[in-house]
N, C-alpha and C. Protein backbone atom coordinates (compact mmCIF):
# COMPACT_ATOMS: atom_id res chain seq x y z
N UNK A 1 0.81 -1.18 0.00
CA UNK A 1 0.00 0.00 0.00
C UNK A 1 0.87 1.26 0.00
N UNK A 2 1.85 1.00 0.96
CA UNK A 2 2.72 2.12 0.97
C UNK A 2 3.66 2.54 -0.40
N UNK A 3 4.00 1.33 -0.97
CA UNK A 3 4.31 1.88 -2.49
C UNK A 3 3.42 2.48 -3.98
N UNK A 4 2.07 1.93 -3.16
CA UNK A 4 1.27 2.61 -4.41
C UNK A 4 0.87 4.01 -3.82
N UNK A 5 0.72 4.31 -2.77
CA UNK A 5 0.78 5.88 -2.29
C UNK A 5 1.85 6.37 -2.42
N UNK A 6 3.13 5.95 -2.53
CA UNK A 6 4.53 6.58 -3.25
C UNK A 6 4.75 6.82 -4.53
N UNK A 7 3.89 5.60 -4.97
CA UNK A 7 3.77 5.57 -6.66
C UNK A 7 3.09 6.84 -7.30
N UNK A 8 1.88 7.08 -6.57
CA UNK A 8 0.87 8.04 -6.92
C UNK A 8 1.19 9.47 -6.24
N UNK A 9 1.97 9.66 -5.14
CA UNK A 9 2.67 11.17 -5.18
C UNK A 9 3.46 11.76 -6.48
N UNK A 10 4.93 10.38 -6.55
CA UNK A 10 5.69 10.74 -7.39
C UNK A 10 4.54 10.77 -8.85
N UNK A 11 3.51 10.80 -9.02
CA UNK A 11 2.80 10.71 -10.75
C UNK A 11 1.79 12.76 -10.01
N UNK A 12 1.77 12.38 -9.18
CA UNK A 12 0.87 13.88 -8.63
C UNK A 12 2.04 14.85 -8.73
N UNK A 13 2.81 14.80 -8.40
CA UNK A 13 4.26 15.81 -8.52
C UNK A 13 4.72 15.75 -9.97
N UNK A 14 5.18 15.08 -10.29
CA UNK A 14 5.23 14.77 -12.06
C UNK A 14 4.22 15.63 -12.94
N UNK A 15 3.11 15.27 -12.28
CA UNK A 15 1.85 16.19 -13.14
C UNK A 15 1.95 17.59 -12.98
N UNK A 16 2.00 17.84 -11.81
CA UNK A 16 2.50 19.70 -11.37
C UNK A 16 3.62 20.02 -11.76
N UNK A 17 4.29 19.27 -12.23
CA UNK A 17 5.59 19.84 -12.57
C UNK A 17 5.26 20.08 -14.19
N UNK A 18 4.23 19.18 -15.06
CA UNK A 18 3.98 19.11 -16.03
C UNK A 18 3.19 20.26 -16.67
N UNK A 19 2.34 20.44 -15.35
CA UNK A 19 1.14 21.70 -15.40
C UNK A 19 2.24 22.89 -15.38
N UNK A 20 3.30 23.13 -14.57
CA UNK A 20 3.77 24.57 -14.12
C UNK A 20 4.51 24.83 -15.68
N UNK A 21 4.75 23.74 -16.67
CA UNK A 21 5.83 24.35 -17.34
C UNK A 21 4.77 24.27 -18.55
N UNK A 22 3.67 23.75 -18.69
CA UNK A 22 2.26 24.07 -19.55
C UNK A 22 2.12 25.29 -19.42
N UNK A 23 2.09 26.24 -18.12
CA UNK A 23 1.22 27.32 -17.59
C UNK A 23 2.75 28.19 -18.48
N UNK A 24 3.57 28.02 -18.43
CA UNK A 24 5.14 28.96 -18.78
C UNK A 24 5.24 28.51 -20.54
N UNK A 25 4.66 27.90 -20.96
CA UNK A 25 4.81 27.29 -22.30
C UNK A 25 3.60 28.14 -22.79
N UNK A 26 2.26 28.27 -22.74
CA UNK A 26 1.34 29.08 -23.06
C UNK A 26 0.90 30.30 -23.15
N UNK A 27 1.70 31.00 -22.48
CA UNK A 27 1.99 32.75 -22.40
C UNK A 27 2.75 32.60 -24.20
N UNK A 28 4.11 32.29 -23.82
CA UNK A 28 4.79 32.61 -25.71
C UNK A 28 3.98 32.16 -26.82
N UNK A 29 3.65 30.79 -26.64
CA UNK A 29 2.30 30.03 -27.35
C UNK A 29 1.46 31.00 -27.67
N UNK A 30 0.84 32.05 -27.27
CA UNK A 30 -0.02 32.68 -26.93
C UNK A 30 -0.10 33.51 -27.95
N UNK A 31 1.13 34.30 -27.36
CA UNK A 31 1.71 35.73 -28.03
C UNK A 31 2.17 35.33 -29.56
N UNK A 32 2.83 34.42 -29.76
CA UNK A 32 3.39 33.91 -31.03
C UNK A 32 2.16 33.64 -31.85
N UNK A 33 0.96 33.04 -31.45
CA UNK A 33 -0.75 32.99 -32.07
C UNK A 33 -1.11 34.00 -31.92
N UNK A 34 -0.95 35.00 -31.77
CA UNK A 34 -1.42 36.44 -31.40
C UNK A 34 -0.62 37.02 -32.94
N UNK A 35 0.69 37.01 -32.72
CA UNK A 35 1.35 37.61 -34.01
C UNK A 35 1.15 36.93 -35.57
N UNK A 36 0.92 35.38 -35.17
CA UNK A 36 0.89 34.55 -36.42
C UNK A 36 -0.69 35.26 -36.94
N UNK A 37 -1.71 35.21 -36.11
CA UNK A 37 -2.92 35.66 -36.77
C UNK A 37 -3.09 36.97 -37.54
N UNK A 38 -1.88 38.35 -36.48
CA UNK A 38 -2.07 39.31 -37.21
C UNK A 38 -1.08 39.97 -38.92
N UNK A 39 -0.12 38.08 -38.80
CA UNK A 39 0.29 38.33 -40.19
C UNK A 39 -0.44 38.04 -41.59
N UNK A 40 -1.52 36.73 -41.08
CA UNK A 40 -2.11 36.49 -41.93
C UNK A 40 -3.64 37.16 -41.96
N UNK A 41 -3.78 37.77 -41.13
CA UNK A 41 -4.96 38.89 -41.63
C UNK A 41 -4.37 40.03 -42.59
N UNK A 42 -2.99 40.49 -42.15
CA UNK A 42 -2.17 40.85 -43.38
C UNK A 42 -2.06 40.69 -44.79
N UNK A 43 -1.59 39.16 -44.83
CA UNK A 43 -1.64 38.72 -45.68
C UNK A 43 -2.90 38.89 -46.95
N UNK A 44 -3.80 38.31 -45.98
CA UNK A 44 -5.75 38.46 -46.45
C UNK A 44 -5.56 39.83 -47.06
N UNK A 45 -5.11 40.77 -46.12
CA UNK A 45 -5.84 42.11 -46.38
C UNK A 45 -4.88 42.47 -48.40
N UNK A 46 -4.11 42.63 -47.93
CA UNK A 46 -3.14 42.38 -49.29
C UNK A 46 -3.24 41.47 -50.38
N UNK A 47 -3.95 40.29 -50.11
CA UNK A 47 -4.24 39.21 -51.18
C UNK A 47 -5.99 39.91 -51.81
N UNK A 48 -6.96 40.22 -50.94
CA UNK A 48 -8.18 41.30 -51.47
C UNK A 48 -7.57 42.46 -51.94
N UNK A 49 -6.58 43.15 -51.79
CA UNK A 49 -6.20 44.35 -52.27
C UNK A 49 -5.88 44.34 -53.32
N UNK A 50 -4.69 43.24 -53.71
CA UNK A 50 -4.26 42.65 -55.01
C UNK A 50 -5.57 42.09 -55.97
N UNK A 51 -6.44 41.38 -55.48
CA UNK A 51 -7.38 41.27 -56.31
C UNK A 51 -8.38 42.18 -56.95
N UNK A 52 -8.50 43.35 -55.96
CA UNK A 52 -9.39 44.35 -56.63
C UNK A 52 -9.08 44.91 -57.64
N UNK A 53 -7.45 44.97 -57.38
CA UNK A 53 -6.77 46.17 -58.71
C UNK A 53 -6.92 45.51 -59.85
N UNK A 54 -6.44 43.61 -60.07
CA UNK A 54 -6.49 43.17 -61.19
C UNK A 54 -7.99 43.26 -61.40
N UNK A 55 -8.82 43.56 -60.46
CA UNK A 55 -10.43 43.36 -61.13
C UNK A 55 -10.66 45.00 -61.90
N UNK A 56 -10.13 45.89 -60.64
CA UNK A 56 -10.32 47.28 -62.02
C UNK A 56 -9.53 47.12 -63.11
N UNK A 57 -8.28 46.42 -63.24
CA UNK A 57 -7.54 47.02 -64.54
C UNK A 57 -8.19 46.31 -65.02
N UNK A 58 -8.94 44.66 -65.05
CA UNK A 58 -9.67 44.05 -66.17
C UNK A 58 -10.48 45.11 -66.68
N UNK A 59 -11.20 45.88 -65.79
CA UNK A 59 -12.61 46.74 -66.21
C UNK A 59 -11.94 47.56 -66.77
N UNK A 60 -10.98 48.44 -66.37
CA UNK A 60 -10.33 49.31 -67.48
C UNK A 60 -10.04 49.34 -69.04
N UNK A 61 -9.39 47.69 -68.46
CA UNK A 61 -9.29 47.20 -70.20
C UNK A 61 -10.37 47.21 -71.12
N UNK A 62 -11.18 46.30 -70.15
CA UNK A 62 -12.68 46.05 -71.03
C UNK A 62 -13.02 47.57 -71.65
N UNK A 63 -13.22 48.40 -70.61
CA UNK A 63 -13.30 49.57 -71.00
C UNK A 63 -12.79 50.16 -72.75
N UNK A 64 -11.70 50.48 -72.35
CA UNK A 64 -10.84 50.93 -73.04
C UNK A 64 -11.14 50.14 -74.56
N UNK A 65 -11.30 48.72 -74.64
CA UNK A 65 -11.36 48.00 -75.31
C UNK A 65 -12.41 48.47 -76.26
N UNK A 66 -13.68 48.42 -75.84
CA UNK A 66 -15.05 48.84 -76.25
C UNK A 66 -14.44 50.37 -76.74
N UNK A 67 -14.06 51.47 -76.07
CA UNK A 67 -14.07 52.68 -76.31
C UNK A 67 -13.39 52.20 -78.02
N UNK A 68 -11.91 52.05 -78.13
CA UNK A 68 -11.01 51.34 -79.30
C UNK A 68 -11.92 51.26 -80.40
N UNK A 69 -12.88 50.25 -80.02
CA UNK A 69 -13.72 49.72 -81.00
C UNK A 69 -14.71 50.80 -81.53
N UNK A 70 -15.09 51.48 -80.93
CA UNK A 70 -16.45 51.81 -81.35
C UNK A 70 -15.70 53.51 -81.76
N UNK A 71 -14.45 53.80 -81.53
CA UNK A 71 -13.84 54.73 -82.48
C UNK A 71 -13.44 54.20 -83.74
N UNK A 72 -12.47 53.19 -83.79
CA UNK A 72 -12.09 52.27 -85.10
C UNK A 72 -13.65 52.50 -86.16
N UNK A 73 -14.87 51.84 -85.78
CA UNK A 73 -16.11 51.80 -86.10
C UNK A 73 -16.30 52.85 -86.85
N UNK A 74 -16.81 54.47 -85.75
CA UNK A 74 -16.74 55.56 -86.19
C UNK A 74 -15.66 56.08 -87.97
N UNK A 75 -14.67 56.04 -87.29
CA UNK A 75 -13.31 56.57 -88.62
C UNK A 75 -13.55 55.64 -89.49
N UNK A 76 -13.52 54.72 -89.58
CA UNK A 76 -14.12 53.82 -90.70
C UNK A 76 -15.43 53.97 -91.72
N UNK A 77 -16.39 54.40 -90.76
CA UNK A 77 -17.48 55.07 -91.65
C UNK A 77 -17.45 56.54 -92.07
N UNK A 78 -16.94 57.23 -91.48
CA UNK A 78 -16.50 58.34 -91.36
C UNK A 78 -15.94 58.52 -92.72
N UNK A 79 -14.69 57.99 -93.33
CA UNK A 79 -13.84 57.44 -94.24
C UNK A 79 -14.52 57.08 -95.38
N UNK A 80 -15.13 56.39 -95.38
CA UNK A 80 -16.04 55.67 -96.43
C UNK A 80 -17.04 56.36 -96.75
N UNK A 81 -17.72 57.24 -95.50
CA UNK A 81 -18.55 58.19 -96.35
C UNK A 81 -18.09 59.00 -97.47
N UNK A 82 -17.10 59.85 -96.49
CA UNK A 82 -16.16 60.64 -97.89
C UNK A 82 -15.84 60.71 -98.94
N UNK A 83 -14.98 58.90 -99.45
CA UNK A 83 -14.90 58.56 -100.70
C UNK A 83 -16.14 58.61 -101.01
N UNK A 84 -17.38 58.11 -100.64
CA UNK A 84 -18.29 58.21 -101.53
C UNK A 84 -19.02 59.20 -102.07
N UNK A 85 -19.02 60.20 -101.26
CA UNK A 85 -19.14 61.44 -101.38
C UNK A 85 -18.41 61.82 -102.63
N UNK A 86 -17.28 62.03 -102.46
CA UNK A 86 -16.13 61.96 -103.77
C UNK A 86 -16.19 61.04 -104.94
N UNK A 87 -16.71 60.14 -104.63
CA UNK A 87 -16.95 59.31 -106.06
C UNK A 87 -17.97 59.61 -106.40
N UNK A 88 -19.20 60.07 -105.80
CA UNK A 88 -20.20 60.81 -106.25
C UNK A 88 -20.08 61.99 -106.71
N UNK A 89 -19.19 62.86 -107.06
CA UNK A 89 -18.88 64.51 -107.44
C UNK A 89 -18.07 63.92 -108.44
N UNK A 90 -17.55 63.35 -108.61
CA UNK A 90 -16.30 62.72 -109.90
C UNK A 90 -17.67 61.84 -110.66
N UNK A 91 -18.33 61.34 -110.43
CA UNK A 91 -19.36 60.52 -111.06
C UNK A 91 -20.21 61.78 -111.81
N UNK A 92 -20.53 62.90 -110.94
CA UNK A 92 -21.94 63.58 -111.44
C UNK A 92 -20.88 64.91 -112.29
N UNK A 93 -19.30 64.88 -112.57
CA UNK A 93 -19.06 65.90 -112.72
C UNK A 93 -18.82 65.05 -114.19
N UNK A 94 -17.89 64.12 -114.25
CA UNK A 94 -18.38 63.12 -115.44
C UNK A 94 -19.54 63.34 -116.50
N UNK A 95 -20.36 63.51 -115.45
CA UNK A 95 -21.97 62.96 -116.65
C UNK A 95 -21.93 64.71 -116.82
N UNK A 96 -21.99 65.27 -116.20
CA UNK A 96 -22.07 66.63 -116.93
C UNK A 96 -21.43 67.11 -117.93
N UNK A 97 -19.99 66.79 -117.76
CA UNK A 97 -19.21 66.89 -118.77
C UNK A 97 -19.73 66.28 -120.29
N UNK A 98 -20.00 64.85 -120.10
CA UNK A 98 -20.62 64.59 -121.18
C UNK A 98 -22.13 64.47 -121.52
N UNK A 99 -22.59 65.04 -120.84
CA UNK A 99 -24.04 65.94 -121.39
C UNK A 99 -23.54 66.82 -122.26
N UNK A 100 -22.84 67.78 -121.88
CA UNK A 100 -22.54 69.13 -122.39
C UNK A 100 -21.62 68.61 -123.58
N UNK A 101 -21.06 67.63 -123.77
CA UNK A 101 -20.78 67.59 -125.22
C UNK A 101 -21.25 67.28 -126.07
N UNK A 102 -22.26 66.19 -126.21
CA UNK A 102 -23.35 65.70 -126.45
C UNK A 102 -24.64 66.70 -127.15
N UNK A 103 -24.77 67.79 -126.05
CA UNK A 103 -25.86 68.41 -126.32
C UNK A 103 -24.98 69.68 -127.59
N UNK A 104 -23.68 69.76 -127.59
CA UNK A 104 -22.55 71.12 -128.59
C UNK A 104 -22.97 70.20 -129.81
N UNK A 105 -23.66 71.41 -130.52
CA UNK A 105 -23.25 71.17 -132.10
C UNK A 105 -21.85 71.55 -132.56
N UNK A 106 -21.53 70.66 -133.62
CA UNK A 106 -20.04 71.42 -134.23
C UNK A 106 -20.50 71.53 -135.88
N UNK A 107 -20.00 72.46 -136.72
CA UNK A 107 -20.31 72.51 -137.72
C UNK A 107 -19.09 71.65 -138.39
């Protein structure tokens, strides 16, 4: 009997000795989970930050893209009106020309 009440101090002392350096192990534990969390909320905050910008410059592009286009569009018709315009004054200056010779008597 007397050795299992020796047995079971030395495991009760063992345990407090186990607890006191738990209780001294969990303060740095602590603090070190304290700093690890506020790097990776960091992190987070910078990984959303990074994503927004590539989401505006996509929209920028898109942007920009559409704007590109729908000038290209514009000058293109723009362009084409003109010549036709011009091939229409070279066409009607043509037929006048030869009306008017057409209609000259020559003796």
């Amino acid at each position: 009997m007397r050795e299992m009440q020796a047995n079971l101090e030395l495991s009760e002392q063992l345990y407090e000795k186990e607890l006191e350096e738990l209780r001294k192990l969990e303060e740095p534990f602590n603090i070190l989970q304290e700093r690890y969390n506020q790097i990776q909320e960091k992190r987070h905050l910078a990984e959303e930050k990074r994503n927004e910008e590539i989401r505006q410059l996509e929209l920028k592009t898109k942007a920009a893209i559409i704007i590109q286009a729908w000038w290209r569009g514009y000058s293109v018709r723009k362009t084409l009106k003109n010549k036709a315009k011009k091939a229409f004054k070279n066409k009607t200056k043509k037929t006048k020309k030869t009306k008017k010779a057409k209609g000259k008597k020559t003796k």
